[in-house]
Protein backbone atom coordinates (compact mmCIF):
# COMPACT_ATOMS: atom_id res chain seq x y z
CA UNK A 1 0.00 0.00 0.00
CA UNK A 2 1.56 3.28 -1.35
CA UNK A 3 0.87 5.63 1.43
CA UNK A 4 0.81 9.53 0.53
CA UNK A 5 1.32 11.74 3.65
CA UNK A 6 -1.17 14.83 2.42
CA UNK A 7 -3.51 12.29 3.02
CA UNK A 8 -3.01 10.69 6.29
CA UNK A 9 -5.46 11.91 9.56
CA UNK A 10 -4.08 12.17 12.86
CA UNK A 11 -6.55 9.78 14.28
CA UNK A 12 -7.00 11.92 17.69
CA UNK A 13 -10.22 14.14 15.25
CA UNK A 14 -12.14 10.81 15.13
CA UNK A 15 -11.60 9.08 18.25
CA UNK A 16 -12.07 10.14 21.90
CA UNK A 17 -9.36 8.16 23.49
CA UNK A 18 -6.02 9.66 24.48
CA UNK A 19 -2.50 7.97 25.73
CA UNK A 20 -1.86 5.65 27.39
CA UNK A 21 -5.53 4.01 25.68
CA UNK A 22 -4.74 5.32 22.27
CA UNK A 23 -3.80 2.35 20.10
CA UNK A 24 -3.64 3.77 16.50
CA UNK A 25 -1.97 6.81 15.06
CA UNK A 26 -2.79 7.72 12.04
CA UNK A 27 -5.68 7.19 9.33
CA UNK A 28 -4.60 6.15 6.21
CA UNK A 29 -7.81 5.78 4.26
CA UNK A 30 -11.21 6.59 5.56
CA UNK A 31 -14.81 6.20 3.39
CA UNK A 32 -18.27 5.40 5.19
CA UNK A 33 -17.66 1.98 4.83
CA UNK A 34 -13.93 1.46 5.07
CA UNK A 35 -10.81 2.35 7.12
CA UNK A 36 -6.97 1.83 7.24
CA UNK A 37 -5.15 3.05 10.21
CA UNK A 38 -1.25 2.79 11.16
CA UNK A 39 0.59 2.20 14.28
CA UNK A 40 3.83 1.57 15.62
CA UNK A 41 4.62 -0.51 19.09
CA UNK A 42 6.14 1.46 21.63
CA UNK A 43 8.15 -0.07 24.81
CA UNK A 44 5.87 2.14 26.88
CA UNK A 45 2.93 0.64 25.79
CA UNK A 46 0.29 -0.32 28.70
CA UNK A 47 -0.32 -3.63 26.70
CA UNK A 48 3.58 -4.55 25.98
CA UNK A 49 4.98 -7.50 28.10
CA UNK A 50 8.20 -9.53 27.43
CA UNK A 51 8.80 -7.28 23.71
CA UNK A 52 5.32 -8.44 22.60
CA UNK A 53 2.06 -6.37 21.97
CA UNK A 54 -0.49 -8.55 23.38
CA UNK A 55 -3.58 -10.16 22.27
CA UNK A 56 -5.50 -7.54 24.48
CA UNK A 57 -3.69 -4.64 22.19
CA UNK A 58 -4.52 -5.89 19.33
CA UNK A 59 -8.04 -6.23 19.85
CA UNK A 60 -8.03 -2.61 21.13
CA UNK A 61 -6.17 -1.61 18.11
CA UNK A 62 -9.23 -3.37 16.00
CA UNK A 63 -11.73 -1.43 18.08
CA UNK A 64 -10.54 1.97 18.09
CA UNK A 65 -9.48 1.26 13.88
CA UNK A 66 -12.99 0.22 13.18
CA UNK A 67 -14.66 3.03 15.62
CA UNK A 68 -13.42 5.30 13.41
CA UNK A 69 -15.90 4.68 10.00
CA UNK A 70 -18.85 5.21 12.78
CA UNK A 71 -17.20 7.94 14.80
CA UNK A 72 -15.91 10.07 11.96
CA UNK A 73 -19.77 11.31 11.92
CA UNK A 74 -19.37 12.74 15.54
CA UNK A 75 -15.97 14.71 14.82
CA UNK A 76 -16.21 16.18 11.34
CA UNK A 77 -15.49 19.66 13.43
CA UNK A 78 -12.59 18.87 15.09
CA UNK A 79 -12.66 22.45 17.04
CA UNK A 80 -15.70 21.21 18.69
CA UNK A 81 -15.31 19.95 21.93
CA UNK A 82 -17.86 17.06 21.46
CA UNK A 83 -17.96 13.97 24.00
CA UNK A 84 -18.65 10.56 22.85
CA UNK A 85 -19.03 6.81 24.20
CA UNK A 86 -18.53 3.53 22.77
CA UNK A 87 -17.74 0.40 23.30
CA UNK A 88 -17.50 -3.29 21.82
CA UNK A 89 -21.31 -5.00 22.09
CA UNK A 90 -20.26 -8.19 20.65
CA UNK A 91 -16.87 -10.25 19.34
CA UNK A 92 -18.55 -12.57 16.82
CA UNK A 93 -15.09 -14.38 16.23
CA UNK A 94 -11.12 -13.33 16.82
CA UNK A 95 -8.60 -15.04 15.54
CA UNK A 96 -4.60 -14.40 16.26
CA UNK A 97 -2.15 -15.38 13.99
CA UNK A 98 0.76 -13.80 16.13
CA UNK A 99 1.88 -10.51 18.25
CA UNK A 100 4.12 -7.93 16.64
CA UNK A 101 7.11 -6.64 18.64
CA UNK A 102 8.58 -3.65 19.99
CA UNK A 103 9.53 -1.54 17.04
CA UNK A 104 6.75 -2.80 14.48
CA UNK A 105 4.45 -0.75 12.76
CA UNK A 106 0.99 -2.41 12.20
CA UNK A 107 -1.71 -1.46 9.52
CA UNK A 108 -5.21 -2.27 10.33
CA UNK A 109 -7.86 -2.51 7.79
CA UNK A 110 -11.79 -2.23 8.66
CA UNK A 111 -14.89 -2.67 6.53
CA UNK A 112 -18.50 -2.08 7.57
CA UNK A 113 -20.84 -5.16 7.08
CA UNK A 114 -23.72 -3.42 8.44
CA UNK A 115 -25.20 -0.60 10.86
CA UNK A 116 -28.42 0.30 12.45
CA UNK A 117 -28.56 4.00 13.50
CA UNK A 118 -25.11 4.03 16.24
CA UNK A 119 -24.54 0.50 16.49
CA UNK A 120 -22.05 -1.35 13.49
CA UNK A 121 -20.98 -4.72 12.27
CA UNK A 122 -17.49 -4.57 10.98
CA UNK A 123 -15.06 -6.81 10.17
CA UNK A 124 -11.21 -6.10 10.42
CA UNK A 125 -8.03 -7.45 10.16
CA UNK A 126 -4.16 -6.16 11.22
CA UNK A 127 -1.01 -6.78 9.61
CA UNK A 128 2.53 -6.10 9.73
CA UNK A 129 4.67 -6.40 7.01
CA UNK A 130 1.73 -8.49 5.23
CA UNK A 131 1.67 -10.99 7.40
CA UNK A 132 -1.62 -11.24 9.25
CA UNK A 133 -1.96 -11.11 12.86
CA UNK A 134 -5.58 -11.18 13.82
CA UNK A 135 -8.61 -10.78 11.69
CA UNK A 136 -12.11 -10.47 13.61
CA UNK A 137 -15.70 -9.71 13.33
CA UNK A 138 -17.33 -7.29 15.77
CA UNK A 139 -20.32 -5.04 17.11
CA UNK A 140 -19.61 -1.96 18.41
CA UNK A 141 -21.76 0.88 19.97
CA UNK A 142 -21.06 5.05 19.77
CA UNK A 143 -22.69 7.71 20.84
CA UNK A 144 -23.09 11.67 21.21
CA UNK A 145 -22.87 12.42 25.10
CA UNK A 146 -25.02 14.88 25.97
CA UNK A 147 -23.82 18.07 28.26
């Protein structure tokens, strides 16, 4: 994947999250159905042990990559200081195929199956240097919170 930096999104406009729970960095590609986020592995990661990112990251990772085609409605001003909430409803199926290390940079790739109003089907996958390290179905829920 040829990546072009005019058109990479710093990922903090679409998410709420913030260190040391923000597990992507960037937005590579983003449509209404479809996303591709980047991020490298940091020692100081909360969810690095022995060199590894674990399982727990990765599925975090998936989450946050995938929030984004649902939460990019709730942040198209990012000057507005607007409050959301989401979580995972449902993990249909996971699979891991291995952790990355220390040093890696993973791209994670998202596509909507299906949504009803604020709650989304998507399916996702995360690789690092094409190899595959977990692909996964899930349901997740977002949401405006209200001042």
């Amino acid at each position: 994947m040829e990546i072009k930096e005019e058109n990479i999104i710093n990922i903090h406009n679409f998410l709420p999250h913030r260190e040391p729970m923000l597990m992507a960095d960037y937005i590579l590609e983003l449509t209404k159905e479809k996303v591709v986020t980047s991020f490298e592995i940091k020692e100081d990661n909360i969810f690095v042990h022995h060199g590894e990112f674990a399982e727990a990251g990765l599925i975090e990772n998936l989450a946050q990559t995938c929030s984004s085609i649902l939460g990019q409605s709730f942040f198209e001003n990012p000057e507005a200081d607007t409050k959301v909430i989401g979580f995972i409803t449902n993990i249909k199926k996971i699979e891991v195929f291995a952790l990355p290390k220390i040093g890696d940079k993973i791209i994670s790739k998202a596509s909507l199956i299906s949504q009803y109003e604020n709650i989304c089907n998507i399916f996702c996958e995360t690789f690092h240097d094409n190899e595959i390290l977990i692909r996964g179905e899930i349901n997740l829920f977002i949401q405006e919170v209200k001042s």
